[in-house]
C-alpha atoms as a PDB file:
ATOM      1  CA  UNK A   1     -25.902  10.690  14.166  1.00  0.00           C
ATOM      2  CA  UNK A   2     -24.661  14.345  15.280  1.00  0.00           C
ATOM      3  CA  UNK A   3     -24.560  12.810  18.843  1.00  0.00           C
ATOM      4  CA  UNK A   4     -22.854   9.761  17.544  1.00  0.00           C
ATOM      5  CA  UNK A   5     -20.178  11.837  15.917  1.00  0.00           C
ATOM      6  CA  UNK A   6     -19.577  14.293  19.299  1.00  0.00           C
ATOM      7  CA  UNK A   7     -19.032  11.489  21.290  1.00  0.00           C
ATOM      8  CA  UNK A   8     -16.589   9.876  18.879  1.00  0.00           C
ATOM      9  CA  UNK A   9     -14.570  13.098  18.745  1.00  0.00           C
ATOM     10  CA  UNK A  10     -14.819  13.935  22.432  1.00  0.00           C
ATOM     11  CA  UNK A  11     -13.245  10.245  22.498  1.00  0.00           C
ATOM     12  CA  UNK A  12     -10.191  11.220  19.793  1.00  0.00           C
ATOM     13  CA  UNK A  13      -9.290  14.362  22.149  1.00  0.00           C
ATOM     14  CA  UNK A  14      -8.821  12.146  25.043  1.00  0.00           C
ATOM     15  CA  UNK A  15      -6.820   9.150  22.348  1.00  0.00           C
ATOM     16  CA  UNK A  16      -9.576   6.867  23.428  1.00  0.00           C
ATOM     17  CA  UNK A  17     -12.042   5.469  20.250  1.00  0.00           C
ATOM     18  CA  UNK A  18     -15.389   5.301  21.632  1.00  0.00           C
ATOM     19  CA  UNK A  19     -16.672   2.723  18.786  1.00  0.00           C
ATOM     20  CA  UNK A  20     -13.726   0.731  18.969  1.00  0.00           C
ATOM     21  CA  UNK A  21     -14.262   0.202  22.136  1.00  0.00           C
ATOM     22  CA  UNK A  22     -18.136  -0.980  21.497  1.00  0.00           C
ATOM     23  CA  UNK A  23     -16.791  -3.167  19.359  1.00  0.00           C
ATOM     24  CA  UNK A  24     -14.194  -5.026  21.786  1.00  0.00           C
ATOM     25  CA  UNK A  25     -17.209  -5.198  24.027  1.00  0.00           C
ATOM     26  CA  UNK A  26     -19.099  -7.105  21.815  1.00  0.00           C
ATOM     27  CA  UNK A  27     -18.868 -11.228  21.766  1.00  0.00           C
ATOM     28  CA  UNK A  28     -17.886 -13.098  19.316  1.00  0.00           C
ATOM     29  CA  UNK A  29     -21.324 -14.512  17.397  1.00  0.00           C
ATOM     30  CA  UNK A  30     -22.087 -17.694  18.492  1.00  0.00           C
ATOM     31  CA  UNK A  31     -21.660 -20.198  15.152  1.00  0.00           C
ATOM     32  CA  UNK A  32     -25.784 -20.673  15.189  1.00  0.00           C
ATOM     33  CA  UNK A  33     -26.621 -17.050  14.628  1.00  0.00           C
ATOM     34  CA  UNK A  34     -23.683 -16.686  12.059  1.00  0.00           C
ATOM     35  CA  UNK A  35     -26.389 -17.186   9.451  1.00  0.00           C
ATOM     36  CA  UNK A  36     -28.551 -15.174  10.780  1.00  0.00           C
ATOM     37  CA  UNK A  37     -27.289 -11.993  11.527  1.00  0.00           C
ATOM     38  CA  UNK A  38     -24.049 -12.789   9.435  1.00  0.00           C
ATOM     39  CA  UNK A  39     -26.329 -11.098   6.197  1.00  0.00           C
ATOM     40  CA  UNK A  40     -25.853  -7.609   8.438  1.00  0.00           C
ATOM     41  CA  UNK A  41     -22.012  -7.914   8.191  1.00  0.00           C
ATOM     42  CA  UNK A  42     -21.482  -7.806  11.756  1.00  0.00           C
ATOM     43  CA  UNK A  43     -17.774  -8.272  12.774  1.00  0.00           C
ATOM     44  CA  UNK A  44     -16.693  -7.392   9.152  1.00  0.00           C
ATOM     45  CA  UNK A  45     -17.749  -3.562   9.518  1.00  0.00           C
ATOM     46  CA  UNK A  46     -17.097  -1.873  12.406  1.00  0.00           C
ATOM     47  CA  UNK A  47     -20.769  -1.514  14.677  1.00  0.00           C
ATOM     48  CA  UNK A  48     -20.396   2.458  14.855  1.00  0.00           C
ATOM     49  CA  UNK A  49     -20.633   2.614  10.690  1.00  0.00           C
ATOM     50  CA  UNK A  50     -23.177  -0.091  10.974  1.00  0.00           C
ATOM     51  CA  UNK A  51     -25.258   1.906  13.402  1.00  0.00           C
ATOM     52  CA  UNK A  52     -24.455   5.169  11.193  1.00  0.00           C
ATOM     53  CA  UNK A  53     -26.336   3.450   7.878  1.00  0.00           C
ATOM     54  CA  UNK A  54     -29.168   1.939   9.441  1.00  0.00           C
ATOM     55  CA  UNK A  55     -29.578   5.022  11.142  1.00  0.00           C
ATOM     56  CA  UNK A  56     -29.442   6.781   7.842  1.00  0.00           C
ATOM     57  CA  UNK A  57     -31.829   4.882   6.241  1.00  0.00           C
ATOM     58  CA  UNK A  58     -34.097   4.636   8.951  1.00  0.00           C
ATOM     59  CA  UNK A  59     -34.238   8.419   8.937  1.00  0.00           C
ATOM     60  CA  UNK A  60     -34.281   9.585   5.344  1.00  0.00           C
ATOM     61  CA  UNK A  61     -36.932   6.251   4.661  1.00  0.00           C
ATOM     62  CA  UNK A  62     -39.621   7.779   7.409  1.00  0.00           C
ATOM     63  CA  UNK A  63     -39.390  11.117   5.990  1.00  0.00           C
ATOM     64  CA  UNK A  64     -40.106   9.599   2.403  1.00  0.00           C
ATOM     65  CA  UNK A  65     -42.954   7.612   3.593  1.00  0.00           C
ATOM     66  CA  UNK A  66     -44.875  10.694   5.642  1.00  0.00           C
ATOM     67  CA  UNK A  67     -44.123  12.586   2.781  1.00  0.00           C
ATOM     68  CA  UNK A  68     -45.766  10.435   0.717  1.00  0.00           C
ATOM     69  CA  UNK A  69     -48.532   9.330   2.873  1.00  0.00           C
ATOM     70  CA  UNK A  70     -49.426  13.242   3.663  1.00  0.00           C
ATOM     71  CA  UNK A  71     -49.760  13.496  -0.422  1.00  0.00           C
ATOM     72  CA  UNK A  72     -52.061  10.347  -0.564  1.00  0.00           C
ATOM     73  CA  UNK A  73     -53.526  10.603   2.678  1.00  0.00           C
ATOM     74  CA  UNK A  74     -53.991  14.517   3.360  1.00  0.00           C
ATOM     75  CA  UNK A  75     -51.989  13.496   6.949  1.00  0.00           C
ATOM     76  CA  UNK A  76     -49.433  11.660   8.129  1.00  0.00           C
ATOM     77  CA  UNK A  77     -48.809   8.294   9.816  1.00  0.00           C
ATOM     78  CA  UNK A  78     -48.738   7.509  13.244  1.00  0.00           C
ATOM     79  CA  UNK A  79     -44.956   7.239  14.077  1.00  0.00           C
ATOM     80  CA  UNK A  80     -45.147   3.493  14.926  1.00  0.00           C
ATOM     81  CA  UNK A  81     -46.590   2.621  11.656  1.00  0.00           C
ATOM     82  CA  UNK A  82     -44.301   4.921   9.878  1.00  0.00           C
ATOM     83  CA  UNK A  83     -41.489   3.358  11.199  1.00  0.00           C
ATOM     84  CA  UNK A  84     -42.457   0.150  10.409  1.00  0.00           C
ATOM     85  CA  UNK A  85     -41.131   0.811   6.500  1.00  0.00           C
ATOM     86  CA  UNK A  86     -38.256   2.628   7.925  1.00  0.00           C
ATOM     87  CA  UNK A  87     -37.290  -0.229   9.660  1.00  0.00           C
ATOM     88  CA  UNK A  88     -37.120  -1.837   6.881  1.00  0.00           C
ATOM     89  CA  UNK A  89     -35.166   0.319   4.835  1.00  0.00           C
ATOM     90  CA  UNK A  90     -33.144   0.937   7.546  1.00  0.00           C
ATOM     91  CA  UNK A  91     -32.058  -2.976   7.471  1.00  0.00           C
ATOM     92  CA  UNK A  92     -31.749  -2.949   3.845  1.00  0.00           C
ATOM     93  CA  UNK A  93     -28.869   0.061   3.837  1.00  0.00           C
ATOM     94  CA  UNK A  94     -26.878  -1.712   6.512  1.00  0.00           C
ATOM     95  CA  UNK A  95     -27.367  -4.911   4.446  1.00  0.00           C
ATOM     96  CA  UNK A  96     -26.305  -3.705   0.402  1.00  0.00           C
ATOM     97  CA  UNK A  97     -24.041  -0.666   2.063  1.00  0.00           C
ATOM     98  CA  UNK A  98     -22.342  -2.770   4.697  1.00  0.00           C
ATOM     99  CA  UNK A  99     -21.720  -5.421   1.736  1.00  0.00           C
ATOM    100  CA  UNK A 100     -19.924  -2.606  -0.041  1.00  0.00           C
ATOM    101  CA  UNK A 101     -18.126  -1.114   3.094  1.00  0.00           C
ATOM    102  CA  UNK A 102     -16.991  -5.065   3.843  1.00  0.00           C
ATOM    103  CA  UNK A 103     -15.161  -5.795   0.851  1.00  0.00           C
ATOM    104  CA  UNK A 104     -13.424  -2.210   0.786  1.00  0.00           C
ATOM    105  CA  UNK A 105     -12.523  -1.583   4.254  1.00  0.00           C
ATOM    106  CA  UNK A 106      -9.396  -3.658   5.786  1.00  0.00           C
ATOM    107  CA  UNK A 107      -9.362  -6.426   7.717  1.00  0.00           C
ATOM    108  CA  UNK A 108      -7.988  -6.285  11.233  1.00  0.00           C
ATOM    109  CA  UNK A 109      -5.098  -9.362  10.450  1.00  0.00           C
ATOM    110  CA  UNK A 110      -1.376  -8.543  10.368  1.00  0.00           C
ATOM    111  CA  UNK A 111       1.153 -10.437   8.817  1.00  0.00           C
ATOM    112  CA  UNK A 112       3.177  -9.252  11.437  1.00  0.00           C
ATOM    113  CA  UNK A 113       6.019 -11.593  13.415  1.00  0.00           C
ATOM    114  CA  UNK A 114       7.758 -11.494  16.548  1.00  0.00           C
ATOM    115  CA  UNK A 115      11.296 -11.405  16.496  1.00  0.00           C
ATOM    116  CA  UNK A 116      12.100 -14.999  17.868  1.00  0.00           C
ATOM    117  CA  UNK A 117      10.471 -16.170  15.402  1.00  0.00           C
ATOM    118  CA  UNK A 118      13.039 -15.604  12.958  1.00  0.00           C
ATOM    119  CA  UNK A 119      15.431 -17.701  15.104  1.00  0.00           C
ATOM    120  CA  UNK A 120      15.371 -21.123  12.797  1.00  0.00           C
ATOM    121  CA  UNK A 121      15.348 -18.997   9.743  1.00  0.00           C
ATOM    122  CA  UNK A 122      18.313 -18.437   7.025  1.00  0.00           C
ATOM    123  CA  UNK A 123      19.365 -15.518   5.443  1.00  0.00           C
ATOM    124  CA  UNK A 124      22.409 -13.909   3.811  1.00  0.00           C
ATOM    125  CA  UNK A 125      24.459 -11.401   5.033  1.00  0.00           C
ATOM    126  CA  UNK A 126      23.830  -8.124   2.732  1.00  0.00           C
ATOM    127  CA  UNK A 127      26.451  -5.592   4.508  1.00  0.00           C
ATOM    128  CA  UNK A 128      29.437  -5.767   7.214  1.00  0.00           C
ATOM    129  CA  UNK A 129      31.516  -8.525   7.918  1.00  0.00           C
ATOM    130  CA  UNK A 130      30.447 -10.539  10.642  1.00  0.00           C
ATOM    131  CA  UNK A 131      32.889 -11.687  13.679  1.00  0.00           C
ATOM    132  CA  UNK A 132      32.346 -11.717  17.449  1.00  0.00           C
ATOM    133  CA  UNK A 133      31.618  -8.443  18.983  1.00  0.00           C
ATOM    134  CA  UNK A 134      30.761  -7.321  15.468  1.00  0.00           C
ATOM    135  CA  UNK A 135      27.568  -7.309  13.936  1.00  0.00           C
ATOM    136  CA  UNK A 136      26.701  -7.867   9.930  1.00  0.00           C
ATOM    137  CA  UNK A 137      23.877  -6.866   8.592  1.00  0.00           C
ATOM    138  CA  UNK A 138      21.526  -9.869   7.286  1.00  0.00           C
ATOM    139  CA  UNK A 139      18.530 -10.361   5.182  1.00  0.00           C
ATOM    140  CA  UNK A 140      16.125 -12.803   6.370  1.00  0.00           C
ATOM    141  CA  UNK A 141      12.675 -14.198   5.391  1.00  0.00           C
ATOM    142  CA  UNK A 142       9.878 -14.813   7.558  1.00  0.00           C
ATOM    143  CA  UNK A 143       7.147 -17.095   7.529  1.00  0.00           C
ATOM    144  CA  UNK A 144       5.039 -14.778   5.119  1.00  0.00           C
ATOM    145  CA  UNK A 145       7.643 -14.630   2.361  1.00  0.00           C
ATOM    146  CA  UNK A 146       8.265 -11.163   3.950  1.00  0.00           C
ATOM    147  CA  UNK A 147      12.288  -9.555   4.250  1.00  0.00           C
ATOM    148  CA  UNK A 148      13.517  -8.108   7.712  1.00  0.00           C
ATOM    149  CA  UNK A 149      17.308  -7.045   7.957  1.00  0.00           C
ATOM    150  CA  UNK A 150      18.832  -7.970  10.749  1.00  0.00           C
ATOM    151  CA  UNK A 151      22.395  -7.669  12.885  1.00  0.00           C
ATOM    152  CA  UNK A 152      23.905 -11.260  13.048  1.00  0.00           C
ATOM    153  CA  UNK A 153      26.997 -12.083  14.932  1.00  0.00           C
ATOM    154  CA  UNK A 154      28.666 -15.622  15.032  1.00  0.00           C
ATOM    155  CA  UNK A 155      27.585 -17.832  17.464  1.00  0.00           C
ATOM    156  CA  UNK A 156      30.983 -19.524  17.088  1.00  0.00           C
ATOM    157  CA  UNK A 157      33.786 -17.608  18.359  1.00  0.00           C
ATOM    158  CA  UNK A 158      36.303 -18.420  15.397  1.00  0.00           C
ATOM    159  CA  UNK A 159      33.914 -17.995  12.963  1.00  0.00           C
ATOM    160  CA  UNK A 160      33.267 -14.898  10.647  1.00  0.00           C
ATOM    161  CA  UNK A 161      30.882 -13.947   7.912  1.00  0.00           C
ATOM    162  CA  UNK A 162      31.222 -11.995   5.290  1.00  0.00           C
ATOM    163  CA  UNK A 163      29.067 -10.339   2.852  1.00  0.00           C
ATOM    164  CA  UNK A 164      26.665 -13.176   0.895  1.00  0.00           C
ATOM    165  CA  UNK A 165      27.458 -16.011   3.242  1.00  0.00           C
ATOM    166  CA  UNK A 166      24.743 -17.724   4.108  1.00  0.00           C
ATOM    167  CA  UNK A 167      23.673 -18.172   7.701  1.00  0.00           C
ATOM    168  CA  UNK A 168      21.297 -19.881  10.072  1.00  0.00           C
ATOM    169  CA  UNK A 169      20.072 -17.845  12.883  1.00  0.00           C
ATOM    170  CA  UNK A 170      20.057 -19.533  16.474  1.00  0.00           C
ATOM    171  CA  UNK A 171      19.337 -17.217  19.316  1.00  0.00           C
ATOM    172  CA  UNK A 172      18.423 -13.976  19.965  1.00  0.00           C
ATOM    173  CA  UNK A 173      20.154 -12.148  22.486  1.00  0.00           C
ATOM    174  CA  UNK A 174      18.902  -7.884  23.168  1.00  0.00           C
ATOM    175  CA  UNK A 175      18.699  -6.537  20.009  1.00  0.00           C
ATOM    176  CA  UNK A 176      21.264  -9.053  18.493  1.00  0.00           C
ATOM    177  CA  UNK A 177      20.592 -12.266  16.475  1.00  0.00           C
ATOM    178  CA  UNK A 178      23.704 -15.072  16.381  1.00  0.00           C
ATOM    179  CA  UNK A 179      24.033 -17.317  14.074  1.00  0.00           C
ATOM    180  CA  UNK A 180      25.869 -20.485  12.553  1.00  0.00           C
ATOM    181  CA  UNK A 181      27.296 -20.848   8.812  1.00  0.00           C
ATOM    182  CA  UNK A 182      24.072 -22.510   6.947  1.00  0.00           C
ATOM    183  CA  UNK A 183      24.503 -26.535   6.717  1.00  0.00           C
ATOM    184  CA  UNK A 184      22.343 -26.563   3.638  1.00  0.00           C
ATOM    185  CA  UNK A 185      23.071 -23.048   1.740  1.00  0.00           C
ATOM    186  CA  UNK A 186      21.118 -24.702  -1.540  1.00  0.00           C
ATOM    187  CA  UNK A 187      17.847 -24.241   0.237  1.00  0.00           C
ATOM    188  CA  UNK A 188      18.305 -20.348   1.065  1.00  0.00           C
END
């Protein structure tokens, strides 16, 4: 585990992640061993922490078990019977910790969008009066329910928007949105 945690900062003073990079390497589980290994919470923990509690368990398990065998016994265990038990207990920490760790630690989803994909989208415009060459600022939702402000100019030459109008965006152009007066401002 020492060597486990040199590497990983020898890794952060170069901005690479050693065990996130073990875990890109990694394939997806095929859908028949989802059931079997799925119990060890593999893809829903990262495999470094995994690693870190089985070796954990293995390691404070075997000295339990030679302890205890050098009380009963007078000596201990041959390592490969000795780590038979640790095994064991090794699997069991990765399986009741990782459990734990799984529903605490985040997921790697976003709800983040792309840009264009706010083009299709109403809003109203919060700040600024809109006209061409002019920006306004604009309040839009995305597909998540989530708000982005945005600079909206008229698509239409003539037109101009002022502050709550509601609009319908239609392209994106640099850093710009354009947009149309809303046909159906009810449903904004």
């Amino acid at each position: 585990m020492v060597g486990l945690t040199v590497v990983e900062g020898a890794g952060l003073l170069f901005a690479q992640s050693p065990s996130h990079g073990l875990d890109s390497m990694l394939p997806d589980m095929p859908e028949g061993l989802e059931p079997a290994l799925g119990w060890l919470h593999l893809g829903r923990v990262p495999i470094l922490v995994l690693l870190i509690l089985f070796l954990a368990g293995f390691s404070v398990s075997g000295y339990v078990v030679q302890a205890v065998a050098g009380t009963l016994f007078g000596s201990l265990l041959p390592w490969w019977l000795a780590s038979l038990p640790a095994a064991l207990t090794g699997m069991s920490c990765v399986r009741a910790i990782g459990g734990l760790l799984a529903r605490v630690l985040p997921d790697n989803e976003t709800t983040a969008v792309s840009e264009q994909s706010l083009v299709g989208r109403t809003g109203m415009v919060t700040q600024g009066i809109a006209r061409t060459g002019m920006a306004a600022q604009t309040k839009i939702r995305d597909a998540n329910g989530d708000l982005h402000y945005v600079l909206v100019e008229p698509d239409i030459a003539a037109e101009t928007f002022a502050e709550g109008d509601s609009v319908l965006l239609v392209r994106k152009a640099g850093a710009r949105f354009y947009g149309i007066r809303n046909p159906h401002p009810e449903l904004l």
